[in-house]
N, C-alpha and C. Protein backbone atom coordinates (compact mmCIF):
# COMPACT_ATOMS: atom_id res chain seq x y z
N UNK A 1 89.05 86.53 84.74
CA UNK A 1 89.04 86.83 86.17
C UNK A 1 88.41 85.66 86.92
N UNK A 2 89.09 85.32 87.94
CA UNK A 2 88.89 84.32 89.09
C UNK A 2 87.83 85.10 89.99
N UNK A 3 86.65 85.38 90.58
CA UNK A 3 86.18 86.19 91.63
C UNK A 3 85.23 85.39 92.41
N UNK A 4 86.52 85.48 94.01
CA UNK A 4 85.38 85.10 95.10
C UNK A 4 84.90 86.09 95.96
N UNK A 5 83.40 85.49 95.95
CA UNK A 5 82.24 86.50 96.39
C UNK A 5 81.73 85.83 97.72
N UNK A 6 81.78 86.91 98.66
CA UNK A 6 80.99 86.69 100.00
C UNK A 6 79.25 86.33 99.63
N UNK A 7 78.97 86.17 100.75
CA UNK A 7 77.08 86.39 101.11
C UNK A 7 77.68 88.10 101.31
N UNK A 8 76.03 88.53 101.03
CA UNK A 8 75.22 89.73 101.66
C UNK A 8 75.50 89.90 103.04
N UNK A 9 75.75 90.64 103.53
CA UNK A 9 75.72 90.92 105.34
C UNK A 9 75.79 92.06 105.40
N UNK A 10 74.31 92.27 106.55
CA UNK A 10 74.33 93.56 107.48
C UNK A 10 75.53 94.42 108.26
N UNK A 11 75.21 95.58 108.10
CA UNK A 11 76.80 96.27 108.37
C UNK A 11 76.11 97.65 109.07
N UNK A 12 76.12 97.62 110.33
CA UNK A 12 75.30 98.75 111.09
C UNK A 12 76.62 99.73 111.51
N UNK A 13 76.56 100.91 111.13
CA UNK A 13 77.88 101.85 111.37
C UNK A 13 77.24 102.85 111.74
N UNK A 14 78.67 103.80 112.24
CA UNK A 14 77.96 105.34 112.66
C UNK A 14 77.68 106.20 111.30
N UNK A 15 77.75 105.81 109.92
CA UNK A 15 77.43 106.45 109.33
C UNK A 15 75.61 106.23 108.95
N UNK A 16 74.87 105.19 109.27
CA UNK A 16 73.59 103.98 109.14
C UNK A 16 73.94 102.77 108.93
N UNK A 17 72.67 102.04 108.35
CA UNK A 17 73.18 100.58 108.22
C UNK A 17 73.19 100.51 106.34
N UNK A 18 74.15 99.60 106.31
CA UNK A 18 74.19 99.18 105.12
C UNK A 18 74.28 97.69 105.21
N UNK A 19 74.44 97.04 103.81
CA UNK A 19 74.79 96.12 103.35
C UNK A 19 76.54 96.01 102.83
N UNK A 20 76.77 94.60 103.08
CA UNK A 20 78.67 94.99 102.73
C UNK A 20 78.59 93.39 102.01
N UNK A 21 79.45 93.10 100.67
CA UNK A 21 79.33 92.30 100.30
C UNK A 21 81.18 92.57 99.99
N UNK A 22 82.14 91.00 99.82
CA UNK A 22 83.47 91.23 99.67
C UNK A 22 83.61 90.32 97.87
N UNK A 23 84.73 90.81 97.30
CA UNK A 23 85.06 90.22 96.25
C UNK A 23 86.43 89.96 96.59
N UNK A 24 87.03 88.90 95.63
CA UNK A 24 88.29 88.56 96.19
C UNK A 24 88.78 88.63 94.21
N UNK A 25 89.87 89.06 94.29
CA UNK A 25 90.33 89.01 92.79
C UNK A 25 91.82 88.47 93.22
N UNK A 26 92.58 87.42 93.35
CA UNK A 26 93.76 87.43 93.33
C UNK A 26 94.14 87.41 94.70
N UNK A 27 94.80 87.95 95.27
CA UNK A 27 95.57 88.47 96.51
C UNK A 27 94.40 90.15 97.15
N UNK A 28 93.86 90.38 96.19
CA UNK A 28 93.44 91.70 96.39
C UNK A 28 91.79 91.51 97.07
N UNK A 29 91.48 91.78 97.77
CA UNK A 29 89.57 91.37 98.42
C UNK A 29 89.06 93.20 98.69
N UNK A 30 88.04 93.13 97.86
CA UNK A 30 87.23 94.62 97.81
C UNK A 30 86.35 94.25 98.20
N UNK A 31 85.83 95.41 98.28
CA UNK A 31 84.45 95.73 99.23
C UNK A 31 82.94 96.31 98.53
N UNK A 32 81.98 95.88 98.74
CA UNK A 32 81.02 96.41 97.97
C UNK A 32 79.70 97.06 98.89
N UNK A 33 79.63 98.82 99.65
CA UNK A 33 79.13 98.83 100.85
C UNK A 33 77.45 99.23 100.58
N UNK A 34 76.47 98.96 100.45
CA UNK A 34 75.43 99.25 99.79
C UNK A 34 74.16 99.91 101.03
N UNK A 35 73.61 100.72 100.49
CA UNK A 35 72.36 101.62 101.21
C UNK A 35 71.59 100.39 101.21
N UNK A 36 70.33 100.18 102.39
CA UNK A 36 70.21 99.10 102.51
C UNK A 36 68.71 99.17 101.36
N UNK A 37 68.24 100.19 100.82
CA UNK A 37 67.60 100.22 99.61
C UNK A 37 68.29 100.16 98.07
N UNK A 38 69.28 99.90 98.32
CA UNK A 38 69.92 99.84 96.93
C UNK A 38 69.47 98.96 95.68
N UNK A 39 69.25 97.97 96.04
CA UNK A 39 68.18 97.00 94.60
C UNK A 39 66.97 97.61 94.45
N UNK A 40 66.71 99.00 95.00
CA UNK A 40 65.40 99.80 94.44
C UNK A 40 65.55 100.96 93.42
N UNK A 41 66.69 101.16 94.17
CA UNK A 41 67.56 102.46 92.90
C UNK A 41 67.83 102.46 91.59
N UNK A 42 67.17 103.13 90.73
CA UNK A 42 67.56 102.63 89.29
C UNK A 42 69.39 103.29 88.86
N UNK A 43 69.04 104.53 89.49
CA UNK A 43 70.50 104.81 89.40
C UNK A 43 70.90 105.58 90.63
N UNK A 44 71.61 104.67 91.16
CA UNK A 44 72.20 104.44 92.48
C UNK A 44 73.15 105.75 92.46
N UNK A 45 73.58 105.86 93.36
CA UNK A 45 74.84 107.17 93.73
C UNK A 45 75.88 105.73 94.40
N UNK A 46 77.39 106.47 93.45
CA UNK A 46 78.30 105.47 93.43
C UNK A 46 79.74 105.98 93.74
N UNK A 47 80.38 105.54 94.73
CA UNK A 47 81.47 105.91 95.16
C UNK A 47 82.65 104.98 95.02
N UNK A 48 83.96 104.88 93.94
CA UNK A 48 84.80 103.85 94.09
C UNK A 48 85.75 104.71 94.52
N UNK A 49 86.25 103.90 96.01
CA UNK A 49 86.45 104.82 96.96
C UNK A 49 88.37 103.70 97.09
N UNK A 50 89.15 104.72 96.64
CA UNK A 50 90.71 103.89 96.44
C UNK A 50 91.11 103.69 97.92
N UNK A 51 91.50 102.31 98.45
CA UNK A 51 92.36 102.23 99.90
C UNK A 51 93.07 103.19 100.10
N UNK A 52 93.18 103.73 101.70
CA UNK A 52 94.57 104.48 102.00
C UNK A 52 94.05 103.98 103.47
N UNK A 53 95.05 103.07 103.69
CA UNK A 53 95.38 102.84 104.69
C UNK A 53 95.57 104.15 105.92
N UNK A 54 96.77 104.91 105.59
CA UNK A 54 97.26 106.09 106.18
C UNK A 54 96.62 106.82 106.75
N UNK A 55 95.41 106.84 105.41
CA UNK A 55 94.09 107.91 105.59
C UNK A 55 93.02 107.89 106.21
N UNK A 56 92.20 106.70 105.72
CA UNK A 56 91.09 106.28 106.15
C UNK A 56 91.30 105.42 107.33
N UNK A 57 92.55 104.92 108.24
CA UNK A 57 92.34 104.32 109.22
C UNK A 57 93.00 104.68 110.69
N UNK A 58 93.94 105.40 109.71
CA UNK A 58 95.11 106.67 110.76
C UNK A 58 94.85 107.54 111.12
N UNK A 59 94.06 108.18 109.67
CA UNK A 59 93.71 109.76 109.85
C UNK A 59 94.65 111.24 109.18
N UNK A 60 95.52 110.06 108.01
CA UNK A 60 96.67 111.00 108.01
C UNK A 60 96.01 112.07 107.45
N UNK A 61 96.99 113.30 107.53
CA UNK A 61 96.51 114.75 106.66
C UNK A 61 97.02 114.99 105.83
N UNK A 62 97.96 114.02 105.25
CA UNK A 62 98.93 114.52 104.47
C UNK A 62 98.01 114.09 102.76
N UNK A 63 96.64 113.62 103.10
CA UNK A 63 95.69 113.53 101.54
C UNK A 63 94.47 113.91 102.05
N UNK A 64 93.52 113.39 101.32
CA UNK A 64 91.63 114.15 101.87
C UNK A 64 90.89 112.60 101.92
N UNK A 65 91.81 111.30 101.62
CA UNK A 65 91.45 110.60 101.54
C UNK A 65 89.85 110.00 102.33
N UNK A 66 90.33 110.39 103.59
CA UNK A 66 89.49 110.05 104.74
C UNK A 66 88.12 110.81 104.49
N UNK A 67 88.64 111.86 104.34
CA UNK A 67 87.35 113.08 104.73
C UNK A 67 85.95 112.40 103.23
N UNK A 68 86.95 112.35 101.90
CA UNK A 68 86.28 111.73 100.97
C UNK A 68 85.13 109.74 101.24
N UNK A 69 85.96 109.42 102.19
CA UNK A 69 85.39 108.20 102.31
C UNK A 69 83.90 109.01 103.45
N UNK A 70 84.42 109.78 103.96
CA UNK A 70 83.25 109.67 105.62
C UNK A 70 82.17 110.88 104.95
N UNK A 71 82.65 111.53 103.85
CA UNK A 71 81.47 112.06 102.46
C UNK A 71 80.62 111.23 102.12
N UNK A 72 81.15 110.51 101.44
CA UNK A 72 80.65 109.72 100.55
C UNK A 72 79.68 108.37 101.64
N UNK A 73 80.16 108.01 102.78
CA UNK A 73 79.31 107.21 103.12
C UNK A 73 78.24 107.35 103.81
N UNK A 74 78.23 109.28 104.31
CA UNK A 74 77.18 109.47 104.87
C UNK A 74 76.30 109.98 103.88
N UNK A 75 76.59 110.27 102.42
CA UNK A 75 75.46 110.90 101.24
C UNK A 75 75.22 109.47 101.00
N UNK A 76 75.98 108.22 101.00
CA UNK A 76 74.98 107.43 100.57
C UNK A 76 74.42 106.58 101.83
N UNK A 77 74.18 106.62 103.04
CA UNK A 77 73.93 106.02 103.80
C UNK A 77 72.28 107.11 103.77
N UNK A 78 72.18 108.71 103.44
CA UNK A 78 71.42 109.72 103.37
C UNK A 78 70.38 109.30 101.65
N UNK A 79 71.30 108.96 101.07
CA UNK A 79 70.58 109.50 99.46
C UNK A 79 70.41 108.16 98.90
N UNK A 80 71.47 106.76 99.26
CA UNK A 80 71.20 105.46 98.63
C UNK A 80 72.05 105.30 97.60
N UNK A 81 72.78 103.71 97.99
CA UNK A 81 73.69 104.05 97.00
C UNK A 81 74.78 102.45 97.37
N UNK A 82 76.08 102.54 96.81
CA UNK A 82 76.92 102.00 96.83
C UNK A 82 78.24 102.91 96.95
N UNK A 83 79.00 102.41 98.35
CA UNK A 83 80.32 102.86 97.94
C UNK A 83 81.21 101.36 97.81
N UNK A 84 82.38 101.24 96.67
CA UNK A 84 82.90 100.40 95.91
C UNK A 84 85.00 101.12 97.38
N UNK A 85 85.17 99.82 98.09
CA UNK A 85 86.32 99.78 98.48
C UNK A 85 87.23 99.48 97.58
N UNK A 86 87.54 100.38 96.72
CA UNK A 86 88.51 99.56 96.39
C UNK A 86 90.06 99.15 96.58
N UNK A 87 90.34 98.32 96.93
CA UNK A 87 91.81 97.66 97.74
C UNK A 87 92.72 97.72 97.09
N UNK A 88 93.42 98.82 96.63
CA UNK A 88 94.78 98.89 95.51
C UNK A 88 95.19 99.97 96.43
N UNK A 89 96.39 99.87 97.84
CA UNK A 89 96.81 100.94 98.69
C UNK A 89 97.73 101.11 97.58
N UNK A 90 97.64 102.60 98.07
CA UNK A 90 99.03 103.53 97.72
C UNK A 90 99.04 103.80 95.72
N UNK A 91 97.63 103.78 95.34
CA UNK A 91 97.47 103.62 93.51
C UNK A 91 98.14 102.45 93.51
N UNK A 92 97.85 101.20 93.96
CA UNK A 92 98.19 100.15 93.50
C UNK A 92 99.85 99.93 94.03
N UNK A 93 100.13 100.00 94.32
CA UNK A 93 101.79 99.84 94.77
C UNK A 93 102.08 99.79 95.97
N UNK A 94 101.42 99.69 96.61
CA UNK A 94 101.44 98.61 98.34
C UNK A 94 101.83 99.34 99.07
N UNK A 95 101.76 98.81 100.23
CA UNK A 95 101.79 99.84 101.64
C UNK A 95 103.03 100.22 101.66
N UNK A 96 104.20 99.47 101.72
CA UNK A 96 105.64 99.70 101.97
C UNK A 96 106.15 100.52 101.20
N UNK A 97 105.53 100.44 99.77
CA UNK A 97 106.21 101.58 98.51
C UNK A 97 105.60 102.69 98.61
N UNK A 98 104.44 102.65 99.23
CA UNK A 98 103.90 103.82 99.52
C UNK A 98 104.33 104.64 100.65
N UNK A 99 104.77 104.05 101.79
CA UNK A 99 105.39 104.68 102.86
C UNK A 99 107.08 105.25 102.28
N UNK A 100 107.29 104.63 101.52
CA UNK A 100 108.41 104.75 100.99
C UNK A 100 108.48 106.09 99.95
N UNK A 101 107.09 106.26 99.07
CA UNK A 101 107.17 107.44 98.78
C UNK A 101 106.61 108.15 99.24
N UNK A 102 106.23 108.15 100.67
CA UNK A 102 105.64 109.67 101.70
C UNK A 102 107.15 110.07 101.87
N UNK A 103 107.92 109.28 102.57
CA UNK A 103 110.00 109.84 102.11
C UNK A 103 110.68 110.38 101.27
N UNK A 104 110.09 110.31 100.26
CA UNK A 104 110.58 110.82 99.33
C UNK A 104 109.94 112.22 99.08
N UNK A 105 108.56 112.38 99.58
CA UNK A 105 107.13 113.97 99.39
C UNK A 105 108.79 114.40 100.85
N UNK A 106 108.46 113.60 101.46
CA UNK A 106 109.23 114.55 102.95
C UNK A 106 110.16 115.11 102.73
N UNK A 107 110.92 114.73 101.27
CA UNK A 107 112.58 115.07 100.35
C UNK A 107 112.02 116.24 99.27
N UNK A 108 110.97 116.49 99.29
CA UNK A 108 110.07 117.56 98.65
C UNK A 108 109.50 117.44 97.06
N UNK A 109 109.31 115.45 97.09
CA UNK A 109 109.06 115.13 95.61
C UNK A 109 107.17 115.33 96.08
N UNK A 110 106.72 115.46 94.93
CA UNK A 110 105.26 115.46 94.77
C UNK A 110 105.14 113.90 94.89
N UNK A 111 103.64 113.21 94.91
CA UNK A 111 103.29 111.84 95.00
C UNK A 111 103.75 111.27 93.45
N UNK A 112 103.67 112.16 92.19
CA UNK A 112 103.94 111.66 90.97
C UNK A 112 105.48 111.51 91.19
N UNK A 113 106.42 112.39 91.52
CA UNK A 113 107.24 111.99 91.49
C UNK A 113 108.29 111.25 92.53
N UNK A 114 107.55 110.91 93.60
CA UNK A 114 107.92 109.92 94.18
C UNK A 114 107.65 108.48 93.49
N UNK A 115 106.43 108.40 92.92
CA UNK A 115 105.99 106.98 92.30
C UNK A 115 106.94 106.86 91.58
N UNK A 116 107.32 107.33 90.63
CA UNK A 116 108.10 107.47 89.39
C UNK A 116 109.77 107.30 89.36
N UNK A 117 110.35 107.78 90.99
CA UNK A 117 111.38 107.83 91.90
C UNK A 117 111.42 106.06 91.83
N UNK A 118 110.16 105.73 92.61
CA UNK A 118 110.27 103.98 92.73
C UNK A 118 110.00 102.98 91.80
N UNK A 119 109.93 103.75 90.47
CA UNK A 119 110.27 102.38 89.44
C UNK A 119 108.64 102.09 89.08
N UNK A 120 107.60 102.92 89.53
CA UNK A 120 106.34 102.85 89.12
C UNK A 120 105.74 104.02 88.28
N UNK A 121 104.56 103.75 87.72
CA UNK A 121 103.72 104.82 86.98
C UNK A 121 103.49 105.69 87.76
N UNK A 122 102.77 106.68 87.95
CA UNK A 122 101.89 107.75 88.74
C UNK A 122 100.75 107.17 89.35
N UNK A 123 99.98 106.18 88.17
CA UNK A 123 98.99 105.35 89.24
C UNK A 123 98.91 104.45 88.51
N UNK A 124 99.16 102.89 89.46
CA UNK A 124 99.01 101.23 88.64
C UNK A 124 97.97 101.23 89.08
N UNK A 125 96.67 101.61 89.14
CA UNK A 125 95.47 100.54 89.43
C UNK A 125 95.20 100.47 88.24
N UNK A 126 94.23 99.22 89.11
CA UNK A 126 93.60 98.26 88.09
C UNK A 126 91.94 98.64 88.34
N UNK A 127 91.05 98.89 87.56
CA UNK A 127 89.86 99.09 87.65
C UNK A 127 88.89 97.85 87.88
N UNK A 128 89.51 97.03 86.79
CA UNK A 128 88.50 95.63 85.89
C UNK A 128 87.48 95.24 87.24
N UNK A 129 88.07 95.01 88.30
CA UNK A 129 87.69 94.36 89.21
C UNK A 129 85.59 95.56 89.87
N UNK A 130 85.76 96.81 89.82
CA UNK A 130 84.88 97.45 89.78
C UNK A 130 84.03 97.22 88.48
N UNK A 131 84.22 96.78 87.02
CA UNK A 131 83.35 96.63 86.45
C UNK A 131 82.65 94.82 86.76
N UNK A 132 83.26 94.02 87.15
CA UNK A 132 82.96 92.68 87.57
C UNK A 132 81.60 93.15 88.66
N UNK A 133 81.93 94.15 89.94
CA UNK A 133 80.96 94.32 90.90
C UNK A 133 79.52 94.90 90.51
N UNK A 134 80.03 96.05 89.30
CA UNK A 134 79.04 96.55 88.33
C UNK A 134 77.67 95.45 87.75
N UNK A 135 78.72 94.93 86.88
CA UNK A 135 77.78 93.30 86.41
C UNK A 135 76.96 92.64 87.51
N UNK A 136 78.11 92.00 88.33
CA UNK A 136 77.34 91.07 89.66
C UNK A 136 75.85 92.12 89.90
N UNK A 137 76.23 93.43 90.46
CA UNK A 137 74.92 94.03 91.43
C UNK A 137 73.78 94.62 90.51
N UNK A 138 74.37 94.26 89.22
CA UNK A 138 72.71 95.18 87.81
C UNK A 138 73.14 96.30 87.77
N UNK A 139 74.34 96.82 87.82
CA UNK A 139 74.47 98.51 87.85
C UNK A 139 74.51 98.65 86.29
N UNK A 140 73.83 99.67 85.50
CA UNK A 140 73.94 99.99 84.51
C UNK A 140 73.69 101.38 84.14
N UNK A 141 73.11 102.42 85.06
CA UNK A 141 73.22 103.62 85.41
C UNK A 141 73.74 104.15 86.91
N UNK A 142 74.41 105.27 86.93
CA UNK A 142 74.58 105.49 88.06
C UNK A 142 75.14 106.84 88.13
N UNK A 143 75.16 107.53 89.29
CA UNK A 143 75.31 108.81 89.67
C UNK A 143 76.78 108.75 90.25
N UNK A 144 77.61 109.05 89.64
CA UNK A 144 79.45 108.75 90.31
C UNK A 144 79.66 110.33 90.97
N UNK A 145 79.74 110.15 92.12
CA UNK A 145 80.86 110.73 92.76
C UNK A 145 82.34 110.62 93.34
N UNK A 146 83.00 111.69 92.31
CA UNK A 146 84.60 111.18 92.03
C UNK A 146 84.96 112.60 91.63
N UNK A 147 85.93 113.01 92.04
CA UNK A 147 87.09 113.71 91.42
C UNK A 147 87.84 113.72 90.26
N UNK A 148 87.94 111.97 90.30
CA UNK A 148 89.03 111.26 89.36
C UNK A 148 88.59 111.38 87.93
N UNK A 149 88.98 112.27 86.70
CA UNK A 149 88.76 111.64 85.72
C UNK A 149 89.28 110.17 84.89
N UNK A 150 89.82 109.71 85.51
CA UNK A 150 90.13 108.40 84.81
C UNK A 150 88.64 107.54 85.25
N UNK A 151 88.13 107.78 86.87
CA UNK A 151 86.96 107.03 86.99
C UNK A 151 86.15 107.38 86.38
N UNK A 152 85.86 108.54 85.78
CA UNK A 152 84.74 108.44 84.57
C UNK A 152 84.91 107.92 83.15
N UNK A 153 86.13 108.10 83.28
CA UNK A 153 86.41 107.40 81.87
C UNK A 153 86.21 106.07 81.47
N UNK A 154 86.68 105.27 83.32
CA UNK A 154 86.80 103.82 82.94
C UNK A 154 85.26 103.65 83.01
N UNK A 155 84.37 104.12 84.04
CA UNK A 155 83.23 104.04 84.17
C UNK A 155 82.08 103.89 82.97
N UNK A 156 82.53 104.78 82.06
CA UNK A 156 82.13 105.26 80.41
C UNK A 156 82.52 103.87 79.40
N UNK A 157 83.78 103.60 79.41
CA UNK A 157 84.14 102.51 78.88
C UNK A 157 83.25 101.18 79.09
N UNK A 158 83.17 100.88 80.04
CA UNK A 158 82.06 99.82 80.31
C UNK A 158 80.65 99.80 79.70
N UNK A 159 80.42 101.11 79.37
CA UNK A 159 79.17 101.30 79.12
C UNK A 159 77.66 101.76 79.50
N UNK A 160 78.15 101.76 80.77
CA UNK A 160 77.53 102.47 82.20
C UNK A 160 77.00 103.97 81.98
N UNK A 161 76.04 104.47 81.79
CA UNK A 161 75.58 105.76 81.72
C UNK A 161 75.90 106.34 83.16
N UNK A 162 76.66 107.56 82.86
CA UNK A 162 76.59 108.50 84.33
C UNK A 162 75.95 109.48 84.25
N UNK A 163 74.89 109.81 84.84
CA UNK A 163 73.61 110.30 84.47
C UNK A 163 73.97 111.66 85.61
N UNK A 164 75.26 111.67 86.44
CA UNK A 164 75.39 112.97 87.06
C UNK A 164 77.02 112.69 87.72
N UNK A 165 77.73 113.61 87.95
CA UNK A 165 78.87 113.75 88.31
C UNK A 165 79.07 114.68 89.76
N UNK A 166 78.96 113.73 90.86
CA UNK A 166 78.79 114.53 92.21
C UNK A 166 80.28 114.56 92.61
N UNK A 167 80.77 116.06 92.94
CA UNK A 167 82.34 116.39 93.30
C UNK A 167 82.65 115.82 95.02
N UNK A 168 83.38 114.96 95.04
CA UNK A 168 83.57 114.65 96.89
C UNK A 168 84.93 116.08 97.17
N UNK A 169 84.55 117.03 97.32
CA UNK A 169 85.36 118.05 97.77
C UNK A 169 85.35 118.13 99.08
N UNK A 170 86.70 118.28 99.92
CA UNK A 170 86.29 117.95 101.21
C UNK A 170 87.88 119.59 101.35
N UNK A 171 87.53 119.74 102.62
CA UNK A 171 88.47 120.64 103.13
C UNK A 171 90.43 120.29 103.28
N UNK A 172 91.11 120.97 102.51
CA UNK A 172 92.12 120.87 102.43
C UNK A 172 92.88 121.64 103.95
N UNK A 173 93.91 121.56 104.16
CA UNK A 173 94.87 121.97 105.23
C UNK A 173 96.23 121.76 104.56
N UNK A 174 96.99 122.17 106.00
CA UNK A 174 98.34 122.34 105.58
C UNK A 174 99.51 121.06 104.89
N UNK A 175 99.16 120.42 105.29
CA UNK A 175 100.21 118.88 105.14
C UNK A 175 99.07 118.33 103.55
N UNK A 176 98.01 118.91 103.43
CA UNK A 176 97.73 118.13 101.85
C UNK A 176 97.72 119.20 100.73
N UNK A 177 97.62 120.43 101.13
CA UNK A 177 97.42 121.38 99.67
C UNK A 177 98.42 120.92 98.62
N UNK A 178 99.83 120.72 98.95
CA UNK A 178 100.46 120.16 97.52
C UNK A 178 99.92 118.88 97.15
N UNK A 179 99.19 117.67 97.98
CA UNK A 179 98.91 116.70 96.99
C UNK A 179 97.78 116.79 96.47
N UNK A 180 96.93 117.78 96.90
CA UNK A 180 95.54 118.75 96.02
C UNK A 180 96.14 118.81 95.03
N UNK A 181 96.90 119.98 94.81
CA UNK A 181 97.86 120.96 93.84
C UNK A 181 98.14 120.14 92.58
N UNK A 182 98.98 118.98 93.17
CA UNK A 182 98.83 117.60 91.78
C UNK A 182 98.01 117.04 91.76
N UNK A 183 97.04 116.59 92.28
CA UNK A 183 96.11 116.05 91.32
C UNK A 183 95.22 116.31 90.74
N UNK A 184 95.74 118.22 91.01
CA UNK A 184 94.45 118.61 90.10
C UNK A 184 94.99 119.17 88.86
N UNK A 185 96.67 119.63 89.09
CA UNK A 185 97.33 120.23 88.16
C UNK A 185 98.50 119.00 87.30
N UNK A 186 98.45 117.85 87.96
CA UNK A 186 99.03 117.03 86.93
C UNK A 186 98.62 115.86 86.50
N UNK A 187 97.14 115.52 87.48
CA UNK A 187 96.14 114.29 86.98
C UNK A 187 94.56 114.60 86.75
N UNK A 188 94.64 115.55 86.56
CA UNK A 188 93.14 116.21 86.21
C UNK A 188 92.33 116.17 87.09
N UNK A 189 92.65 115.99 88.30
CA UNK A 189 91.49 115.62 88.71
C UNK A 189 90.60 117.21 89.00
N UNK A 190 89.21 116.79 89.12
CA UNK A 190 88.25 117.99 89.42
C UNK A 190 88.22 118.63 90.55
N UNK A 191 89.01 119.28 90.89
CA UNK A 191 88.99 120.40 92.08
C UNK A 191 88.57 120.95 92.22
């Protein structure tokens, strides 16, 4: 891995202030958003929080995306912590293929099988780039809040003790209960 790294910089939001540091892997630049006590935390509360454009900047309803990011940054802006941006829209398969399979949910495919419709997996991300930020910031315990079991898994793989498993459950509605529905009934995730 090639990784360019910003400076440290202050990042004052309506959720508090944090710290925001950027990584660049490739074409791809993540985000690393930190409680501004975070080098005190032995085990930090940790959020790797997947892009959605749609979601987190639109507002769409058609996932919980949003509601999960504005969770997660006010428990750790509250409790201390890191949330991890990570920049792979749409599970890794870019904005356009992703708009491309909201057309296909609108044709009444689920998100798996729209991906799968376009010649992709269910989900291409790439993690590696979250264990690089791991290393850089001393993380070697930490408190993950995630849904995702693959993020504990990859999390585990590294070697990383997760010393607690906090659920980002946020309120479902009408336009997301089926993409609830799969990812809890065809990607495990913890619902």
């Amino acid at each position: 891995m090639n990784i360019i790294q910003s400076n440290i910089a202050k990042l004052p939001t309506k959720y508090g202030k944090f710290k925001i540091k950027a990584y660049k892997d490739g074409s791809q630049e993540h985000l690393a958003i930190m409680s501004q006590d975070f080098e005190l935390i032995d085990a930090p509360y940790v959020r790797i929080h997947s892009e959605c454009l749609t979601g987190d900047t639109l507002g769409s309803l058609k996932c919980d995306c949003q509601n999960q990011l504005d969770l997660s940054l006010k428990f750790i802006s509250e409790h201390g912590g890191l949330v991890i941006y990570h920049r792979q829209e749409g599970r890794n398969i870019g904005l356009v293929n992703k708009i491309n399979a909201y057309a296909l949910q609108d044709l009444g495919r689920n998100t798996i099988e729209a991906n799968l419709e376009l010649g992709f997996k269910e989900d291409e991300r790439d993690y590696s780039i979250v264990g690089y930020i791991f290393e850089d910031l001393g993380i070697k315990t930490l408190k993950l809040i995630t849904n995702n079991p693959e993020k504990l898994d990859y999390v585990k793989s590294l070697g990383v003790e997760i010393k607690e498993r906090i659920p980002a459950i946020t309120n479902s509605n009408k336009y997301n209960e089926g993409y609830l529905a799969t990812k809890k009934e065809k990607m495990g995730h913890l619902l």
